[in-house]
C-alpha atoms as a PDB file:
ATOM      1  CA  UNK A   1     104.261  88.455  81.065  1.00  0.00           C
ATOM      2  CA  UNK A   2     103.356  91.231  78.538  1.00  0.00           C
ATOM      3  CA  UNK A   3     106.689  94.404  80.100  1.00  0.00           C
ATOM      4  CA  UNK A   4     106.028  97.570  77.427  1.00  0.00           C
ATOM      5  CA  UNK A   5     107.296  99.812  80.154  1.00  0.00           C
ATOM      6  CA  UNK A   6     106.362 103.805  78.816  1.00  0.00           C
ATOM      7  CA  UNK A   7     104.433 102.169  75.634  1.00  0.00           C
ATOM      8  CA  UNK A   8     101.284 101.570  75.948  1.00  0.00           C
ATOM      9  CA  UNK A   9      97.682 101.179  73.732  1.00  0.00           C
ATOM     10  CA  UNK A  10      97.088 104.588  75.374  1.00  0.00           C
ATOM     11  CA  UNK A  11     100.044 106.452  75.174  1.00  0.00           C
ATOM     12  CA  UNK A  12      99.893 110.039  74.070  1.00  0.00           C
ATOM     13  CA  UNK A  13     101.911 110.941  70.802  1.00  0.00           C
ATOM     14  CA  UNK A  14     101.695 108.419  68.700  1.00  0.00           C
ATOM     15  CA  UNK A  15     102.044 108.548  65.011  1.00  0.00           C
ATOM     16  CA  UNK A  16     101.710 112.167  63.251  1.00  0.00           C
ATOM     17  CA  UNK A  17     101.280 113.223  67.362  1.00  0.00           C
ATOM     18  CA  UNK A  18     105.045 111.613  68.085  1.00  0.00           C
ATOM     19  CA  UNK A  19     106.221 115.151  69.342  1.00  0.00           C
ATOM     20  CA  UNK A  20     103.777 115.452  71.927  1.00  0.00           C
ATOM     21  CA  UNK A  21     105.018 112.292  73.566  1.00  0.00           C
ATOM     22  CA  UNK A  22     108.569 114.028  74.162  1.00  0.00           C
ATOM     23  CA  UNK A  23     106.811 116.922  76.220  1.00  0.00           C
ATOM     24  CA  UNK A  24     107.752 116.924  79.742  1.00  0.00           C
ATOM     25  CA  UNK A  25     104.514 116.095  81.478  1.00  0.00           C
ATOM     26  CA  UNK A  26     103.325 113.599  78.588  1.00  0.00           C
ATOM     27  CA  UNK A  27     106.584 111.532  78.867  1.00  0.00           C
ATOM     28  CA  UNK A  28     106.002 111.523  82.705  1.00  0.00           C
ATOM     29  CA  UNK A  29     102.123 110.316  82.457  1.00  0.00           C
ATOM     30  CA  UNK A  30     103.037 107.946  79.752  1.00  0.00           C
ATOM     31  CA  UNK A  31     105.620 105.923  81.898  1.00  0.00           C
ATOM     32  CA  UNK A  32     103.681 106.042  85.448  1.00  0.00           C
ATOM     33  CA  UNK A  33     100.896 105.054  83.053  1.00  0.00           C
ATOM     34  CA  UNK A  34     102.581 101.967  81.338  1.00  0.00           C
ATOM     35  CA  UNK A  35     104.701 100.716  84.605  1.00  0.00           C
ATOM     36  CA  UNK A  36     101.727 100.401  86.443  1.00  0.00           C
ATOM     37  CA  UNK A  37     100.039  98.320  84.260  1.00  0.00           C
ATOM     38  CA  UNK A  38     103.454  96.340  84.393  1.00  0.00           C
ATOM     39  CA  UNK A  39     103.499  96.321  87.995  1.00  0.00           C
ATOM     40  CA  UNK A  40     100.353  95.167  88.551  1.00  0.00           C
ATOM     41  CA  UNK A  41     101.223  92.243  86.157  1.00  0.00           C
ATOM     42  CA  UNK A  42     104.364  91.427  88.158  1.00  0.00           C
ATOM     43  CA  UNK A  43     102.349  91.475  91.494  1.00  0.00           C
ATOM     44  CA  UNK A  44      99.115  89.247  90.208  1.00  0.00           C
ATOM     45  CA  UNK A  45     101.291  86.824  88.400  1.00  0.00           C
ATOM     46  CA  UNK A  46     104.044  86.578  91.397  1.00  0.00           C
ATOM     47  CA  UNK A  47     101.045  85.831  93.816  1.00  0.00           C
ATOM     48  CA  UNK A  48      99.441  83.176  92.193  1.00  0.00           C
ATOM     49  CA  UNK A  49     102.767  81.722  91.731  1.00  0.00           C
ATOM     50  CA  UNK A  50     103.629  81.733  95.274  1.00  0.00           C
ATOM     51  CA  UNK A  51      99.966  80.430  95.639  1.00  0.00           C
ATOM     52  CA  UNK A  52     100.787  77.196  93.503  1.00  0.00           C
ATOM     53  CA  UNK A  53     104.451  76.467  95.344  1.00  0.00           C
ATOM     54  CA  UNK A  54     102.225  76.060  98.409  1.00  0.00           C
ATOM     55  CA  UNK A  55     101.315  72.651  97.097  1.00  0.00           C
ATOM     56  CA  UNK A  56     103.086  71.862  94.261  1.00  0.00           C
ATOM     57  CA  UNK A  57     106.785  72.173  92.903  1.00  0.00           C
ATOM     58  CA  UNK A  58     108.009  75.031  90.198  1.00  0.00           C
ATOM     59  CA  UNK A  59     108.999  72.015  88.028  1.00  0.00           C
ATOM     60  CA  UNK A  60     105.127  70.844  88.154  1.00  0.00           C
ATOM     61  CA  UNK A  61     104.062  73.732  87.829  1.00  0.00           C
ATOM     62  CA  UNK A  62     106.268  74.445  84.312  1.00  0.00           C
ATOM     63  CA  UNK A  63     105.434  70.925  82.812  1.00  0.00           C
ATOM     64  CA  UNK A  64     101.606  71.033  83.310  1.00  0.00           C
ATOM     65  CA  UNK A  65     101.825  74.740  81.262  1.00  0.00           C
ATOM     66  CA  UNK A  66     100.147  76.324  83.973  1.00  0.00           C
ATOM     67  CA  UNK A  67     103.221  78.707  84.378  1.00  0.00           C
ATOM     68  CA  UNK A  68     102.447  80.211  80.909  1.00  0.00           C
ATOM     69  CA  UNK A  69      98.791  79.773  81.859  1.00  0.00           C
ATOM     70  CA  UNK A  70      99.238  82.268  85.237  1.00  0.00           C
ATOM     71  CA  UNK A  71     101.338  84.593  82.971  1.00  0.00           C
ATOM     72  CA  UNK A  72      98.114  84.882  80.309  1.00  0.00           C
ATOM     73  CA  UNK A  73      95.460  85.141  83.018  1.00  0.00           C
ATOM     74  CA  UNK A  74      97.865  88.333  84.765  1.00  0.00           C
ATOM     75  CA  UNK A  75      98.143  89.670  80.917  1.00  0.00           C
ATOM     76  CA  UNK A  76      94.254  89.851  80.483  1.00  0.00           C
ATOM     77  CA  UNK A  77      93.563  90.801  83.755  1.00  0.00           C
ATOM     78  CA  UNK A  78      95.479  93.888  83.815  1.00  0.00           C
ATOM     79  CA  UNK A  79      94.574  95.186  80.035  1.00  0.00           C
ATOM     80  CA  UNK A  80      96.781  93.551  77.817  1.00  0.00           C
ATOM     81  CA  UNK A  81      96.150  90.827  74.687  1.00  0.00           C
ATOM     82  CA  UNK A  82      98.193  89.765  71.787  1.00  0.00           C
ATOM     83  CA  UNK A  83      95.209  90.111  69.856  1.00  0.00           C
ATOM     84  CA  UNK A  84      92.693  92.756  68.862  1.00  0.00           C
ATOM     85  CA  UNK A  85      89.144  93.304  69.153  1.00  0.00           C
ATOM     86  CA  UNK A  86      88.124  92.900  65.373  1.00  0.00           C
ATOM     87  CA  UNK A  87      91.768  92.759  64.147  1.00  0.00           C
ATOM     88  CA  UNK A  88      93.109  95.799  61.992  1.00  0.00           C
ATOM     89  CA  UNK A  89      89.964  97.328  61.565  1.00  0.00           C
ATOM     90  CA  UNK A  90      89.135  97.825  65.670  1.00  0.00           C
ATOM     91  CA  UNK A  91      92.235 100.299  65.279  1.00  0.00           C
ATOM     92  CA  UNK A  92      90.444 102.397  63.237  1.00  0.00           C
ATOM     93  CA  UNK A  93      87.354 101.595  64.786  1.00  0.00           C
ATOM     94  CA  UNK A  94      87.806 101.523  68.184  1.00  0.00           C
ATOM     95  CA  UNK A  95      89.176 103.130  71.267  1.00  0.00           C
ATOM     96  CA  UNK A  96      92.213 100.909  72.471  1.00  0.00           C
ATOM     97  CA  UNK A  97      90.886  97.342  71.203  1.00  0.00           C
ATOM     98  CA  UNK A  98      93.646  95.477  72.819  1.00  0.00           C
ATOM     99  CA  UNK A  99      92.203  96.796  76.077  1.00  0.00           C
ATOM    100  CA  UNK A 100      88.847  95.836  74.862  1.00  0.00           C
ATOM    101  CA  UNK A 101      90.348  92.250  73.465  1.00  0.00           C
ATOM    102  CA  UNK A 102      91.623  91.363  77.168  1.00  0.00           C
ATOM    103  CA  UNK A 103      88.648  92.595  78.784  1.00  0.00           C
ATOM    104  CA  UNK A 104      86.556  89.883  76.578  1.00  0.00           C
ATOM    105  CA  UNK A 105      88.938  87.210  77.044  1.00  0.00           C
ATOM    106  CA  UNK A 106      88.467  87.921  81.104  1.00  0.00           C
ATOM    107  CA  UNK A 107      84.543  87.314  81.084  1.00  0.00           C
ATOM    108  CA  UNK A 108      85.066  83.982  78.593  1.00  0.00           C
ATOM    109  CA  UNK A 109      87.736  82.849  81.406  1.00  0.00           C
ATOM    110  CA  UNK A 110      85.731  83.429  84.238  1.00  0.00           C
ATOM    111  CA  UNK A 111      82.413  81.907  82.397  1.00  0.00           C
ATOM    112  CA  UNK A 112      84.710  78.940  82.175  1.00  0.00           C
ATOM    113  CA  UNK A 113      85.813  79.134  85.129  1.00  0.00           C
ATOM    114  CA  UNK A 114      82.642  78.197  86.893  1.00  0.00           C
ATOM    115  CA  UNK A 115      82.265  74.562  85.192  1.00  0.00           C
ATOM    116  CA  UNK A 116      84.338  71.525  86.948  1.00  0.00           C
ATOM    117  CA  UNK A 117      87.596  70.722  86.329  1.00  0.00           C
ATOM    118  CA  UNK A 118      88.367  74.879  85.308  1.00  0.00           C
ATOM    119  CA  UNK A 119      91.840  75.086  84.059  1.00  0.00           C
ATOM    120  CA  UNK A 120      93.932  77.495  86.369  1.00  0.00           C
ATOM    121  CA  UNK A 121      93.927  80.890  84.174  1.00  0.00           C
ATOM    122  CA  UNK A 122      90.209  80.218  84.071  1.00  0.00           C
ATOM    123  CA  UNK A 123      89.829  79.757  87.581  1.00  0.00           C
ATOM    124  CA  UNK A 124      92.131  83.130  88.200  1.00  0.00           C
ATOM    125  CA  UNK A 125      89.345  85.440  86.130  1.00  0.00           C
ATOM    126  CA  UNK A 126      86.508  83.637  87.658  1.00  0.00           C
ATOM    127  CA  UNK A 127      87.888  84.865  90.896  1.00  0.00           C
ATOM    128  CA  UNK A 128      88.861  87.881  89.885  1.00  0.00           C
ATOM    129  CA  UNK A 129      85.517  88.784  88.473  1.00  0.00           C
ATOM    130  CA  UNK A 130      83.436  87.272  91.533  1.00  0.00           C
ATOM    131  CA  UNK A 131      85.633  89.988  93.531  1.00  0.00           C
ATOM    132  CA  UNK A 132      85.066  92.623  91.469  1.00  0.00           C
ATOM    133  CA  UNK A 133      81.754  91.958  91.696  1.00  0.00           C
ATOM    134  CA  UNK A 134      80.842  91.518  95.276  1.00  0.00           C
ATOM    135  CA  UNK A 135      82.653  93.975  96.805  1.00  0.00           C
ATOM    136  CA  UNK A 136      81.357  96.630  94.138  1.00  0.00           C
ATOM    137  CA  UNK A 137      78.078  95.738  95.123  1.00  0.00           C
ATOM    138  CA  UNK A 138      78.189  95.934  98.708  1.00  0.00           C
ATOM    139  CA  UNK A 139      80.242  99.674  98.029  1.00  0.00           C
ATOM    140  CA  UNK A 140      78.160 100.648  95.810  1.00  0.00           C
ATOM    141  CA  UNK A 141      75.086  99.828  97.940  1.00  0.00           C
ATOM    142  CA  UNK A 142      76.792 101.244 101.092  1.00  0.00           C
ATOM    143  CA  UNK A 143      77.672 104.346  99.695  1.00  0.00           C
ATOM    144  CA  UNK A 144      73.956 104.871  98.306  1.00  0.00           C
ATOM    145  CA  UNK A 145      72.637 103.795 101.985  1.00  0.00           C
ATOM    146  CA  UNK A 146      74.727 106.187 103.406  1.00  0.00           C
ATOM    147  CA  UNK A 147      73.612 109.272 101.406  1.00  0.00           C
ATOM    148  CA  UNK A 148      70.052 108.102 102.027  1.00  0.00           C
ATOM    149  CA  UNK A 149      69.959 106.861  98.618  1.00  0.00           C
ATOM    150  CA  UNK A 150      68.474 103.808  96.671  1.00  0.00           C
ATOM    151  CA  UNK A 151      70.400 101.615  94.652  1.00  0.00           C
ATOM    152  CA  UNK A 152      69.206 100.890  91.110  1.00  0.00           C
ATOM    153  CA  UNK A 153      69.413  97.165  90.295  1.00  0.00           C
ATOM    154  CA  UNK A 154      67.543  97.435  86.817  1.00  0.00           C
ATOM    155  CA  UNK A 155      70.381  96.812  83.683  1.00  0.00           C
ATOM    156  CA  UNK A 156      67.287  97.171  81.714  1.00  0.00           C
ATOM    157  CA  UNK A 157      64.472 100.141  81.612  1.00  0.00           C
ATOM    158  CA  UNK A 158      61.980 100.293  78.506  1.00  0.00           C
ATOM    159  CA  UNK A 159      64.072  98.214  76.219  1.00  0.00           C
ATOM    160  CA  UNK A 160      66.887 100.240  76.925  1.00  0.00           C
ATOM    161  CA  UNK A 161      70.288  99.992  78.885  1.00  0.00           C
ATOM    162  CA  UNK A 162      69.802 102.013  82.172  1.00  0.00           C
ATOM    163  CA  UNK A 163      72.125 104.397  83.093  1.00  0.00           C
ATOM    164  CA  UNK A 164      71.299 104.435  86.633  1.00  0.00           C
ATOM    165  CA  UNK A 165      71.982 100.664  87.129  1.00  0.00           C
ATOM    166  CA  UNK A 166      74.581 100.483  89.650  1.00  0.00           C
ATOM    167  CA  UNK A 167      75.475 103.732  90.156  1.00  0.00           C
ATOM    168  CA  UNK A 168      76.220 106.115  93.130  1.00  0.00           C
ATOM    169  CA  UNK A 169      74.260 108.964  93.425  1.00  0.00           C
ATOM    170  CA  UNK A 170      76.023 112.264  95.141  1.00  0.00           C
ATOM    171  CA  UNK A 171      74.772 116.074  94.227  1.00  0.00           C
ATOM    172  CA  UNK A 172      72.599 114.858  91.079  1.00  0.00           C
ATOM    173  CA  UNK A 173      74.915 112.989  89.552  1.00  0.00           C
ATOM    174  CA  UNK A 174      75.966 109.101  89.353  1.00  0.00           C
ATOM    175  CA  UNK A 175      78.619 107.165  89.200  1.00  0.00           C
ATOM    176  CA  UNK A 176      79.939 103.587  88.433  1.00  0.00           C
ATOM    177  CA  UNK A 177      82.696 101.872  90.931  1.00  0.00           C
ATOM    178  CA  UNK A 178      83.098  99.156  87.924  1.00  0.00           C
ATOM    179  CA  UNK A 179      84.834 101.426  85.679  1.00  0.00           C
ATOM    180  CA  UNK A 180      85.254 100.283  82.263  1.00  0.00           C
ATOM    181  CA  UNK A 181      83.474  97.326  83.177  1.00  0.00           C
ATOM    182  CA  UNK A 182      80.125  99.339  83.425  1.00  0.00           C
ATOM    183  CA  UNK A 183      81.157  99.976  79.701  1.00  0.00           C
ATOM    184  CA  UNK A 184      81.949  96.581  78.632  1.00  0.00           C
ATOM    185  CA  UNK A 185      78.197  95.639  80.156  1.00  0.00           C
ATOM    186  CA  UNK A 186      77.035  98.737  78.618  1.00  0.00           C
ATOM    187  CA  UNK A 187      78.141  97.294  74.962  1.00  0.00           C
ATOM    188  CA  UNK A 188      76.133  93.926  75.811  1.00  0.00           C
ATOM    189  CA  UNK A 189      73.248  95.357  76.849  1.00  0.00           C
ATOM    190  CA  UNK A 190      72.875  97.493  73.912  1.00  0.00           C
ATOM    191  CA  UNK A 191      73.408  95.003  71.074  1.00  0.00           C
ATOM    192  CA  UNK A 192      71.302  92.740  73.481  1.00  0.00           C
ATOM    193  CA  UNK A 193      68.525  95.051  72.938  1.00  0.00           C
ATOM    194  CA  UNK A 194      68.585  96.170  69.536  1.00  0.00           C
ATOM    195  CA  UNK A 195      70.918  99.404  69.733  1.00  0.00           C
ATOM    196  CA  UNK A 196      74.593  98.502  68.359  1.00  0.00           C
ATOM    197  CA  UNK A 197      74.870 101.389  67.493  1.00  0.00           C
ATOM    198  CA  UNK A 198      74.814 102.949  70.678  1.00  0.00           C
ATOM    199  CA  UNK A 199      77.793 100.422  71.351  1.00  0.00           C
ATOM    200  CA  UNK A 200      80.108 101.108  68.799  1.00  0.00           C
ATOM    201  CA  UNK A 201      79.389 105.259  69.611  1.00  0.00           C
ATOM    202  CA  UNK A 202      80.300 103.965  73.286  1.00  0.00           C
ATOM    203  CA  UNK A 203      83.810 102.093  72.268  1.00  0.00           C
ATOM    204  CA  UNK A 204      84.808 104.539  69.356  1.00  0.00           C
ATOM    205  CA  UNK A 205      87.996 105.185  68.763  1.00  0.00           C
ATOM    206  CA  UNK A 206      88.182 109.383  68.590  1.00  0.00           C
ATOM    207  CA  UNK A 207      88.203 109.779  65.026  1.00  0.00           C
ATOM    208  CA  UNK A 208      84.549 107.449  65.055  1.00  0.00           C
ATOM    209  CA  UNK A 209      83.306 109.670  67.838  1.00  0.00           C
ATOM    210  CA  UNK A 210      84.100 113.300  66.538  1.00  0.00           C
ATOM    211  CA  UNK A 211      83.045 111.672  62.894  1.00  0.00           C
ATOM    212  CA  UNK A 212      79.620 110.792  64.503  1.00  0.00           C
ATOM    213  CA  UNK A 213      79.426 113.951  65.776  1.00  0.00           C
ATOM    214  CA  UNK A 214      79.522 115.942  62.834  1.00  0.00           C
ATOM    215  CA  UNK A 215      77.418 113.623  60.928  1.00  0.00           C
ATOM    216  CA  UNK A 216      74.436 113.724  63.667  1.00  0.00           C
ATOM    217  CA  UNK A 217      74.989 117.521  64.336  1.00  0.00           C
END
């Protein structure tokens, strides 16, 4: 399991900015920030464990690698990678690629996961995403019911990605209970249909975004 306690791919004050990371409030956010992602990785990992030792013995468990395999799928699954989106470049590139790394790795898993004979970190994002997705639906679509609202179910409007698509409506404005996996879709649909561009100004890291904003005014 991937432990970076306070440091984090989104820590504040890094680099020239290393000062503002020893300001009271930032060194506060940055550690609730980065032991939450390690708690989470703790909890997922520690409950598919116990999961496993229902049936099968720790020393089964360790010899057919799915030990290391549990500890991977938790890694992913909560934001982390030992690689990066498009290497050294997404770091100039893009906004937090590790984050972006693990949340690719996630859909592959769970794509896997659906065929026979899934191995066990595959099965773990297939399940994970199958959650995600049904009871995001059903919220989403309650929420929207209950505010006398209708749910838009089209990823696609006039060749284009639809902003609307799954999204709750409340005082003129929407919004997405998939968080950063609305973005993730987001970047598919628009290289699906002819707009990278619109995905990379989506993923950015901040000196790509306020670059791109200068240059298109």
């Amino acid at each position: 399991l991937h432990l970076g306690g306070a440091a984090s791919e989104f820590q504040l004050g890094q680099g020239v900015s290393s000062k503002i990371g020893q300001l009271p409030v930032v060194r506060q956010a940055n550690r609730a920030f980065g032991y939450l992602g390690d708690t989470l990785r703790l909890e997922w990992a520690d409950a598919e464990l116990a999961t496993q030792l229902r049936n099968r013995s720790l020393a089964d468990i360790m010899a057919s690698g799915d030990l290391e395999r549990i500890a991977g799928a938790a890694n992913t699954m909560t934001g982390w990678s030992r690689n990066k989106a498009f290497g050294s470049a997404g770091d100039m590139l893009l906004f937090a690629p590790r984050f972006l790394q693990s949340r690719l790795e996630t859909v592959a898993k769970a794509g896997l996961g659906l065929r026979p004979g899934a191995a066990l970190d595959e099965r773990m994002a297939r399940n994970a995403m199958l959650r995600l997705i049904g009871w995001g639906t059903v919220a989403t679509v309650g929420i929207n019911y209950a505010l006398g609202n209708e749910t838009d179910f089209r990823p696609i409007v006039d060749g284009r990605r639809n902003s609307k698509f799954m999204r709750i409506t409340y005082q003129g404005r929407s919004y997405s209970l998939f968080g950063t996996w609305d973005s993730l879709l987001g970047v598919f649909i628009n290289v699906g249909t002819g707009h990278p561009q619109n995905a990379l100004r989506a993923m950015g890291s901040g000196i790509v975004s306020d670059g791109w904003d200068l240059i298109s005014g």
